[in-house]
Protein backbone atom coordinates (compact mmCIF):
# COMPACT_ATOMS: atom_id res chain seq x y z
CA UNK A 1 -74.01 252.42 137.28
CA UNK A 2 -70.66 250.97 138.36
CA UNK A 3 -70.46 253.82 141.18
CA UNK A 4 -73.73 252.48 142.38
CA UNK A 5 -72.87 249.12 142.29
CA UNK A 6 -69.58 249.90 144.26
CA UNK A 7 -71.28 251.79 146.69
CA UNK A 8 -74.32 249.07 147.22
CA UNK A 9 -71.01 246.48 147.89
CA UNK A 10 -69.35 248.78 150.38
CA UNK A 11 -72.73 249.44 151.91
CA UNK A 12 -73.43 246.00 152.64
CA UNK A 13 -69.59 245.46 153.47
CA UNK A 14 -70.14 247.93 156.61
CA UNK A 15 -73.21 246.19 157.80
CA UNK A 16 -71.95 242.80 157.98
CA UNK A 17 -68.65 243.88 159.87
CA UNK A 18 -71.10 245.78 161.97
CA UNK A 19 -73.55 243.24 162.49
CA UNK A 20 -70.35 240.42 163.36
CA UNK A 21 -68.30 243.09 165.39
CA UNK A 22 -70.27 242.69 168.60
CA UNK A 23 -67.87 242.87 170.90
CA UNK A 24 -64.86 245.13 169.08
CA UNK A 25 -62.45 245.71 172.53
CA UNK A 26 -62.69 242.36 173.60
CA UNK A 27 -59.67 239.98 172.61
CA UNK A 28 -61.98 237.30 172.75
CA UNK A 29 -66.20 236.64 172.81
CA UNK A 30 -68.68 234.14 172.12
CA UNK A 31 -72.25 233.96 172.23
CA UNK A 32 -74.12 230.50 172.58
CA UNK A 33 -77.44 229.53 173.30
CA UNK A 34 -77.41 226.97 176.58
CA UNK A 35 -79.74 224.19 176.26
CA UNK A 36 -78.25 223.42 172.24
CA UNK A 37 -74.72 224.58 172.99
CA UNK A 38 -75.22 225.99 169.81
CA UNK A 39 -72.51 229.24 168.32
CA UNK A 40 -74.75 231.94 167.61
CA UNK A 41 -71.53 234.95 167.36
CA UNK A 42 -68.23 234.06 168.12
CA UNK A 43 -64.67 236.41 167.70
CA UNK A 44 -61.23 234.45 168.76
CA UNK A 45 -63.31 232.37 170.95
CA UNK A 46 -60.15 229.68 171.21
CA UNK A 47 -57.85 232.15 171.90
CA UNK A 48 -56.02 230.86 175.49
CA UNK A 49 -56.35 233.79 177.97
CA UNK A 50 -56.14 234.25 181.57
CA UNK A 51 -59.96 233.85 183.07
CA UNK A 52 -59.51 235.10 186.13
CA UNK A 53 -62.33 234.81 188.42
CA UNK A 54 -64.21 232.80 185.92
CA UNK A 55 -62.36 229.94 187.07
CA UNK A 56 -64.66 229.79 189.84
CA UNK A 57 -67.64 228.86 186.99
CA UNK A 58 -65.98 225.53 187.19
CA UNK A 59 -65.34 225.44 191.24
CA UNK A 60 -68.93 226.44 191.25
CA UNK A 61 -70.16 223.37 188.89
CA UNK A 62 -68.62 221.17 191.35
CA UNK A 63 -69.55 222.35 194.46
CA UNK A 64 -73.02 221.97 192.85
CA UNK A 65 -72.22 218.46 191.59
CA UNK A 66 -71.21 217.69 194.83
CA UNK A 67 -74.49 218.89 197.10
CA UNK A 68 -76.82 217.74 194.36
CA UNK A 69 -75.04 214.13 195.73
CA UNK A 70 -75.18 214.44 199.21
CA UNK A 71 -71.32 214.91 199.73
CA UNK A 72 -71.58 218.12 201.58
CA UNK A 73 -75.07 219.84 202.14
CA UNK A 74 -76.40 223.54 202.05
CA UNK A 75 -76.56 223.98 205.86
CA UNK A 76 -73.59 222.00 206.85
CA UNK A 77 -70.93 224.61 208.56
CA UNK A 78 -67.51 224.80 207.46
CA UNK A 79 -64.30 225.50 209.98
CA UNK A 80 -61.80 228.15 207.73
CA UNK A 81 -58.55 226.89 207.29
CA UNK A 82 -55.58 229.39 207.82
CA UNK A 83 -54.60 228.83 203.89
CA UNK A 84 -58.54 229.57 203.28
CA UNK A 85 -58.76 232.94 205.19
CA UNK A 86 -55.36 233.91 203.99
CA UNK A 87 -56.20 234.24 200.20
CA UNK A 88 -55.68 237.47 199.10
CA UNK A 89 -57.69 239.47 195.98
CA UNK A 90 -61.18 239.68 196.18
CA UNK A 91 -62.57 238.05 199.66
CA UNK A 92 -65.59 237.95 202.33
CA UNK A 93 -62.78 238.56 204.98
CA UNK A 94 -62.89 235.32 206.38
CA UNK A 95 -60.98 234.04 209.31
CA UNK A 96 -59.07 231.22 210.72
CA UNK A 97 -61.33 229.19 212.53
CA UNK A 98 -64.13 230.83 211.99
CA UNK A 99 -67.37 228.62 210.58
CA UNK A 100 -70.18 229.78 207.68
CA UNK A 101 -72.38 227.51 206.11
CA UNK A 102 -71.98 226.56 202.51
CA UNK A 103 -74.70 228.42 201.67
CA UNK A 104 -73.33 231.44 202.55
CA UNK A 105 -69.97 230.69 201.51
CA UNK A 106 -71.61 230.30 197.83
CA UNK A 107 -73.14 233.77 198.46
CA UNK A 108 -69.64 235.30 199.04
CA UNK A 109 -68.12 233.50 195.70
CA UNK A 110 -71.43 234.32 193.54
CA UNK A 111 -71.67 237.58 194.88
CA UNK A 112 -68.71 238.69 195.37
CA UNK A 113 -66.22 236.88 193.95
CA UNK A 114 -64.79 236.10 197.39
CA UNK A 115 -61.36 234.04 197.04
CA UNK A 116 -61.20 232.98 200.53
CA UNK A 117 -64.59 231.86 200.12
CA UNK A 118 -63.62 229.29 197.29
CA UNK A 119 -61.13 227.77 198.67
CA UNK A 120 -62.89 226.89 201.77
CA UNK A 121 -65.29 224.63 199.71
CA UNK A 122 -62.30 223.43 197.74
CA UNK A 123 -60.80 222.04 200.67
CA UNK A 124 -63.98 220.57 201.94
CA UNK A 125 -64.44 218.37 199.38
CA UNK A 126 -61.20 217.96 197.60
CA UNK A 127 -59.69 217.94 200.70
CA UNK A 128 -56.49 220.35 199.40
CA UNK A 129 -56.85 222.95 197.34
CA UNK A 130 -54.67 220.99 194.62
CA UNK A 131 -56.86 217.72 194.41
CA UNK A 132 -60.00 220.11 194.40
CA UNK A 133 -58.19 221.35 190.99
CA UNK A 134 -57.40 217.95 189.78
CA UNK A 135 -61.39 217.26 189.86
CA UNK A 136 -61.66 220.33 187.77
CA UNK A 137 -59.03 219.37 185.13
CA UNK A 138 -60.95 216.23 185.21
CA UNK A 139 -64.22 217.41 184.38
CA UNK A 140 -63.00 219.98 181.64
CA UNK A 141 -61.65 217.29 180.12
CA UNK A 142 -65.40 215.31 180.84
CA UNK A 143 -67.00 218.53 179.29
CA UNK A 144 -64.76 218.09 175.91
CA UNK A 145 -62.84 221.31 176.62
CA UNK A 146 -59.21 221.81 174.64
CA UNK A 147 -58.59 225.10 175.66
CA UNK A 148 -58.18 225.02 179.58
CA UNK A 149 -55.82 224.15 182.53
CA UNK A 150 -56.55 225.01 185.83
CA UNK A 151 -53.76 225.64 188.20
CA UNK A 152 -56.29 226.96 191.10
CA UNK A 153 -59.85 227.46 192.24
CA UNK A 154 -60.29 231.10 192.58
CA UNK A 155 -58.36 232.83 189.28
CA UNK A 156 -55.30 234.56 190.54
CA UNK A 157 -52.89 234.58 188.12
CA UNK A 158 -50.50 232.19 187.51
CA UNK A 159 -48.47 230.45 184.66
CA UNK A 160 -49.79 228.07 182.78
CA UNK A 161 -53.74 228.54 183.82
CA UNK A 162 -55.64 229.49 180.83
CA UNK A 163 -58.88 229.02 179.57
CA UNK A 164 -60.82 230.49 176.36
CA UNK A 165 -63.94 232.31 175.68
CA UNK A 166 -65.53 229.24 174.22
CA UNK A 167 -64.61 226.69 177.23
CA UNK A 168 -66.23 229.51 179.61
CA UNK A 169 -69.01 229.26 177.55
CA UNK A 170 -69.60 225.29 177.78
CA UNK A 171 -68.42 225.88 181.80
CA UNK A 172 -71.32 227.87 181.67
CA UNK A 173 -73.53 226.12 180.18
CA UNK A 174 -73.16 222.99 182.39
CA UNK A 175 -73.46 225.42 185.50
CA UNK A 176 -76.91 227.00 184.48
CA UNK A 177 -78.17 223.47 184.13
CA UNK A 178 -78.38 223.70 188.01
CA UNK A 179 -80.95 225.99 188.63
CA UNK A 180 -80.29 226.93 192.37
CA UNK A 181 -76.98 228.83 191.35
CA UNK A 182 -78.82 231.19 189.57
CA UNK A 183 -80.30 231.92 192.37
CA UNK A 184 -77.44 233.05 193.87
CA UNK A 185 -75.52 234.57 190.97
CA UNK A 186 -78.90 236.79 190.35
CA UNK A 187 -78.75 238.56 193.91
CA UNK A 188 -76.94 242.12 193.69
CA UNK A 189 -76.72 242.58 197.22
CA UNK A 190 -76.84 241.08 200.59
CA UNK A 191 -75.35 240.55 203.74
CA UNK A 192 -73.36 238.38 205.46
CA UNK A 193 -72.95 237.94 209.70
CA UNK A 194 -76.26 239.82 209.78
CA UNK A 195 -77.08 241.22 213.05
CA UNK A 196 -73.41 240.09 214.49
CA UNK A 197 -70.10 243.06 214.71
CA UNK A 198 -68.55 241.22 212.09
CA UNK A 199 -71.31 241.63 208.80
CA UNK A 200 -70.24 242.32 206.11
CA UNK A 201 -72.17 243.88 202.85
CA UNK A 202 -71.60 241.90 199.58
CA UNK A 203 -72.31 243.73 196.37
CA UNK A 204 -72.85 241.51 193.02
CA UNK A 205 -69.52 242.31 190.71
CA UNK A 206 -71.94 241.67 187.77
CA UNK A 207 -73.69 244.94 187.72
CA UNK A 208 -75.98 243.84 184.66
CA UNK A 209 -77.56 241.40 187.29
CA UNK A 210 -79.53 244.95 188.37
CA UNK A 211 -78.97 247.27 185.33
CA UNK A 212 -80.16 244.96 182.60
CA UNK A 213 -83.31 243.22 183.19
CA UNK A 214 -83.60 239.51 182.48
CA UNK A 215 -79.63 239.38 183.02
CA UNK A 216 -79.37 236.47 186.43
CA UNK A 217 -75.65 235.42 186.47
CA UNK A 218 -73.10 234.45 186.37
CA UNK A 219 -69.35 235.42 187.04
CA UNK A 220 -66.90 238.63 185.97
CA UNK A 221 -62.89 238.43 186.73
CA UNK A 222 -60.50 240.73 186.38
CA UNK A 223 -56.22 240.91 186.78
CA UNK A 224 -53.71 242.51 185.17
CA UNK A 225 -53.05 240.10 183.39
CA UNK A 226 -56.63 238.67 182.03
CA UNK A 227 -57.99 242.39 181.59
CA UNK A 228 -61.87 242.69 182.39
CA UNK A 229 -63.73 239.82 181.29
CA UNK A 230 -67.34 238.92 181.99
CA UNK A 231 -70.23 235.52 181.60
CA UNK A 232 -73.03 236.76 181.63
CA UNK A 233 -76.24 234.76 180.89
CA UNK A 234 -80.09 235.78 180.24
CA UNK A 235 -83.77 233.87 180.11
CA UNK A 236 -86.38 235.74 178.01
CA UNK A 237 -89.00 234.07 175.60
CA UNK A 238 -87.81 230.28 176.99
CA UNK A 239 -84.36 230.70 175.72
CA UNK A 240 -81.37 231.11 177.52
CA UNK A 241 -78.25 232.81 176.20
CA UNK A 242 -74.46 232.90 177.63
CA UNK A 243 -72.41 235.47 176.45
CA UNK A 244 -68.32 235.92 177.50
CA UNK A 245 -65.65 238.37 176.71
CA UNK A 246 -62.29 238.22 177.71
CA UNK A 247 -59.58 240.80 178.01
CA UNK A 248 -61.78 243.97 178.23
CA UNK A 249 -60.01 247.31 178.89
CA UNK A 250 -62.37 248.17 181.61
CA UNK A 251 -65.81 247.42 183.13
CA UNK A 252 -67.97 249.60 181.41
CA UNK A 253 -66.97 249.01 177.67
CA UNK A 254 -67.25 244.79 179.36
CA UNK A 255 -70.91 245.70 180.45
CA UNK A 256 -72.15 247.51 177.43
CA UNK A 257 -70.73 244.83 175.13
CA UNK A 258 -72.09 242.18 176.37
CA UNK A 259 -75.42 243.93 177.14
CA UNK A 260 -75.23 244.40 173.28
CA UNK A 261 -74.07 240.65 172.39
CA UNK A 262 -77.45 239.87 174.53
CA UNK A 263 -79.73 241.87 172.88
CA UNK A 264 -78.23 240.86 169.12
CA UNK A 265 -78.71 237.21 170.43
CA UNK A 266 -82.39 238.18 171.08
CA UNK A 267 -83.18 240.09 168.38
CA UNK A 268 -81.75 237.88 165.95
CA UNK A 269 -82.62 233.91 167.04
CA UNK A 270 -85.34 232.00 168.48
CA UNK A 271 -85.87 228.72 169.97
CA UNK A 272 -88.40 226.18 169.15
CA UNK A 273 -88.89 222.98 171.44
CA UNK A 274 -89.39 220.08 169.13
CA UNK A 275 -89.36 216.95 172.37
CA UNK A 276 -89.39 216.63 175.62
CA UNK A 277 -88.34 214.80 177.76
CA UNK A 278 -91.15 214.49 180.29
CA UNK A 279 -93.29 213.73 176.94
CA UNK A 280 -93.19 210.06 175.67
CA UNK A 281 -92.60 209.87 171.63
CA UNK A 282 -94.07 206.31 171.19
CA UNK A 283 -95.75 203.67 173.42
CA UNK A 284 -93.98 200.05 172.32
CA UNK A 285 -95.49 197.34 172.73
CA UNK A 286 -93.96 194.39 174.89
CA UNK A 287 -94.20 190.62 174.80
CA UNK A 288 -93.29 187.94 177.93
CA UNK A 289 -93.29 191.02 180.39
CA UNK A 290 -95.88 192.00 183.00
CA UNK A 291 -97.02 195.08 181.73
CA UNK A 292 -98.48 194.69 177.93
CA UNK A 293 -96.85 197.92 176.42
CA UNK A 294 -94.18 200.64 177.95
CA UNK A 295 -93.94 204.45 177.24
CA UNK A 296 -90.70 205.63 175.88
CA UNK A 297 -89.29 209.05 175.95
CA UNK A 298 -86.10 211.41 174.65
CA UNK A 299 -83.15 211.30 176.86
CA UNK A 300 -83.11 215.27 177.28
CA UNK A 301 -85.19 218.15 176.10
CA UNK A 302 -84.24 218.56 171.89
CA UNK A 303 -84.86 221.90 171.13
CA UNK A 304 -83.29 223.87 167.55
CA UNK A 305 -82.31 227.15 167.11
CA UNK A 306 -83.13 229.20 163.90
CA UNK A 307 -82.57 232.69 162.80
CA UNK A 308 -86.17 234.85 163.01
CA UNK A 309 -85.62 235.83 159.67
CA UNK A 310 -85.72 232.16 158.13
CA UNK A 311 -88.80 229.48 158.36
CA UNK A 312 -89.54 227.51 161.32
CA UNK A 313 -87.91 224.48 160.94
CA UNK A 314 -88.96 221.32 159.70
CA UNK A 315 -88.58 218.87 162.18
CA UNK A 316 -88.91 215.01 161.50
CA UNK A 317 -87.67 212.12 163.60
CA UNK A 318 -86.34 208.43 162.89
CA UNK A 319 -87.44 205.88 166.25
CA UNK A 320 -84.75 202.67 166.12
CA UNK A 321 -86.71 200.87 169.32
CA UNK A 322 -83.52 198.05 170.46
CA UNK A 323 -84.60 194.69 170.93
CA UNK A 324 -85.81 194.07 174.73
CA UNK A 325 -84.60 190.62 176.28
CA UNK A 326 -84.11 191.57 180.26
CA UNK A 327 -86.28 193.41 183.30
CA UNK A 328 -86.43 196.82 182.30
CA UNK A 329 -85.32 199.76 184.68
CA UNK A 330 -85.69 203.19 185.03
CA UNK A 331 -83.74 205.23 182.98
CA UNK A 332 -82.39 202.40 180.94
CA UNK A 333 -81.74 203.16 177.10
CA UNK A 334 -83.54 201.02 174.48
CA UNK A 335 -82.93 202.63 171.84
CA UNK A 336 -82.26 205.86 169.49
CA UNK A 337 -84.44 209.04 168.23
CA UNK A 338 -82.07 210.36 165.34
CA UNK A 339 -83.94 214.38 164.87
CA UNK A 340 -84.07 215.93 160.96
CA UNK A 341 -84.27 219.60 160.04
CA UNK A 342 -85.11 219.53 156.22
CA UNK A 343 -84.15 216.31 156.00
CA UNK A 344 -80.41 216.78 157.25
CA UNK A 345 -79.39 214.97 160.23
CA UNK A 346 -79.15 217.36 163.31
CA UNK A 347 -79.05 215.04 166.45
CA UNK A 348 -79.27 211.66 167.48
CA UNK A 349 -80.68 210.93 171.24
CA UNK A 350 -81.26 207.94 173.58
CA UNK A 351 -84.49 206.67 174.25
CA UNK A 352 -85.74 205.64 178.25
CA UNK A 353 -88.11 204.14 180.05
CA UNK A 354 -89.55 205.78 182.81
CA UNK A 355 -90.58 202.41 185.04
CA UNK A 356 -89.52 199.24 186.24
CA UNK A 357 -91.29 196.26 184.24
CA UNK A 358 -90.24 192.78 184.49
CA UNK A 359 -90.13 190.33 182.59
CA UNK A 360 -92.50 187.40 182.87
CA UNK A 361 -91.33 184.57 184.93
CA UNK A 362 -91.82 180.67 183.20
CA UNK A 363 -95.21 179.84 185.01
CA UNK A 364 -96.48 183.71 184.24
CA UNK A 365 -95.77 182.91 180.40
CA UNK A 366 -97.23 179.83 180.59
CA UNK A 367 -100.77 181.09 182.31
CA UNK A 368 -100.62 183.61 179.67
CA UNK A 369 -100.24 181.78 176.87
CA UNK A 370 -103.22 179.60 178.48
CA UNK A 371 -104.89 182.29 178.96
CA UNK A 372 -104.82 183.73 175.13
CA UNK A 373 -105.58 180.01 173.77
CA UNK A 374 -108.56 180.14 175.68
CA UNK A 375 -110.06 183.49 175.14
CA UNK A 376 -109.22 182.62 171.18
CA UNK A 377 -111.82 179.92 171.12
C-alpha cells in the first residue's frame, strides 16, 4: 500500500512539473491573456535580460500612439538620415536621402525587423534617436513596468538595456490594443520598391505568423547576447493570448515552445465577457438638466478569465452613481462599477457618459417646475 501511495505522489509530481515546464530552454517565459493582463504560466518572468529586437514592441506602441494623434500620418514620406541608413544588424537597406512612407517603413520593422527602418521613425518624431528613447522610458514607466531601461530603439546590444519577459508581455499587450499593427506584424512576406531596381523582398522573422494558424504577431530578436527570444500573440474563441521567451538557444526549440505555451493557454483557459463597454449598465435618472435621464456605461470592456475545468464564474456588480452638479460631457466619469467573482472583489471600473447634457439654465428650471405644478392639478 505504501509503494502505491509513493508511486501515486511521484506520478502526480511528474505531471505538475510537466504541465508548469512549458517552456524548459528558455531562461525566461510568460504567458498572459491581453485584454485582463491576467498570468496564466509564468517561469523567471522578472528576470532582466537583453530583449533584443523586442525593443521595437515599444518603438512600435509609439509610433502607433503617435499616428493614432495626427503627429505623423500613414502616407506621409520620410527623408533617411545618414545615422538612419547606417544602422547595422537586421535592415531594409535603406539609404541616405532616400524617402519611404511610414507605412512601409512599419512594414520593414514588423516584417523584418529592419533597424534602419526604426530609427527613421524615431527621429521623425522624437526628433534624435535619444529623445525618441526618453519617450519610451517614459511610457514604461506610464505602463507600471520595473524591469526595463531602454538605451535604443531597435535592440542592439548595449549595457545597461534590459527588459524582462513579463514587461514584454504588458509592452505587448498595450501594442495589440491597436489593431492596425497586427495587420502588419501578421504578413509573412512582401515587398518593398515594387516594380523599381531597388525592391527588396521582406520575409516575416516570426515564422509561426505562417506555420501556426491563428498566430498574427508580433516581434522575435535575437544577439549574442539576448539568445533567441520571441512575442508571439494569438486570437481564437474571442481571446487573445501573448506568450514571450527569452534567451532561447535557437529558433526552432523558440518556435515550438511557444507554439506549445499557445496551445496550453488554449486548452486550459477561457474567457467570458461579463460588460461592455458599448453596453450601458444602468440608465440614471437626472434632475435640473435638459434631458430627464442619461445612460451610463463601463469605462472598458471587463472580461474574467477562468480555468475550463472550474465553473463559470459568478459575476455580480456594485453601481456607486457620484453626485451630478455641472454640464455633463462625453466621456466624463460619474462614478464606479466595483465587479465580484463569488463574492470577492476582482475589479473596480469608472463609469461614463456617452453625451453632452446640460444642465438647466434658471428660467428652464423655473418653466419646469411651472410646468410640473400644473400638470399635478
Amino acid at each position: 500500500m505504501k509503494k502505491v501511495l509513493l508511486f501515486l505522489v511521484v506520478f502526480l509530481w511528474v505531471i505538475n512539473v510537466r504541465a508548469i515546464d512549458l517552456a524548459p530552454n528558455a531562461k525566461s517565459s510568460i504567458i498572459i491573456e491581453a485584454s485582463t493582463g491576467e498570468v496564466l504560466y509564468e517561469n523567471n518572468s522578472h528576470l532582466k535580460l537583453a530583449p533584443a529586437s523586442m525593443t521595437k514592441m515599444m518603438s512600435l506602441l509609439i509610433i502607433m500612439e503617435s499616428i493614432e494623434k495626427g503627429i505623423i500620418k500613414m502616407d506621409d514620406m520620410i527623408t533617411i538620415s545618414e545615422n538612419a541608413s547606417k544602422m547595422g544588424g537586421s535592415q531594409i537597406l535603406l539609404e541616405t536621402g532616400e524617402q519611404m512612407s511610414v507605412e512601409d517603413l512599419l512594414k520593414g520593422i514588423t516584417v523584418a525587423s529592419g533597424n534602419d527602418a526604426v530609427v527613421a521613425l524615431a527621429e521623425t518624431i522624437g526628433g534624435t534617436e535619444e529623445n525618441f528613447v526618453a519617450m519610451m522610458n517614459d511610457r514604461a514607466r506610464e505602463i507600471g513596468l520595473t524591469d526595463t531601461n531602454f538605451k535604443n530603439c531597435h535592440g542592439l546590444d548595449e549595457e545597461n538595456h534590459y527588459s524582462s519577459a513579463h514587461d514584454m508581455a504588458l509592452i505587448a499587450k498595450e501594442l495589440v490594443e491597436h489593431k492596425k499593427i497586427l495587420e502588419f506584424s501578421s504578413i509573412y512576406e512582401t515587398y518593398l520598391r515594387k516594380g523599381t531596381d531597388k525592391q527588396i523582398w521582406l520575409v516575416n522573422t516570426n515564422k509561426l505568423v505562417r506555420f501556426k494558424a491563428g498566430v498574427d504577431g508580433l516581434k522575435t530578436g535575437y544577439t549574442s547576447d539576448s539568445g533567441y527570444c520571441l512575442t508571439a500573440t494569438m486570437e481564437k474563441d474571442g481571446m487573445r493570448i501573448i506568450a514571450v521567451v527569452m534567451g532561447e538557444p535557437d529558433s526552432n526549440t523558440r518556435n515550438s515552445e511557444v507554439s506549445s505555451m499557445l496551445d496550453y493557454a488554449f486548452s486550459q483557459y477561457s474567457l467570458k465577457n461579463v460588460l461592455s463597454k458599448n453596453i450601458p449598465v444602468k440608465d440614471i435618472k437626472l434632475d435640473k438638466y435638459k434631458k430627464k435621464q442619461v445612460a451610463i456605461y463601463p469605462k472598458k470592456d471587463i472580461n474574467v478569465v477562468y480555468k475550463k475545468l472550474d465553473n463559470v464564474p459568478n459575476i455580480t456588480f456594485d453601481i456607486d452613481v457620484d453626485n451630478i452638479k455641472n454640464n455633463l460631457k462625453e466621456n466624463d466619469t460619474i462614478g464606479k462599477i466595483k465587479i465580484y467573482n463569488d463574492n470577492n472583489l476582482i475589479d473596480t471600473i469608472d463609469l461614463i457618459v456617452k453625451e453632452n447634457i446640460d444642465k438647466l439654465n434658471y428660467f428652464e428650471l423655473l418653466f419646469k417646475n411651472f410646468k410640473e405644478i400644473i400638470i399635478a392639478k
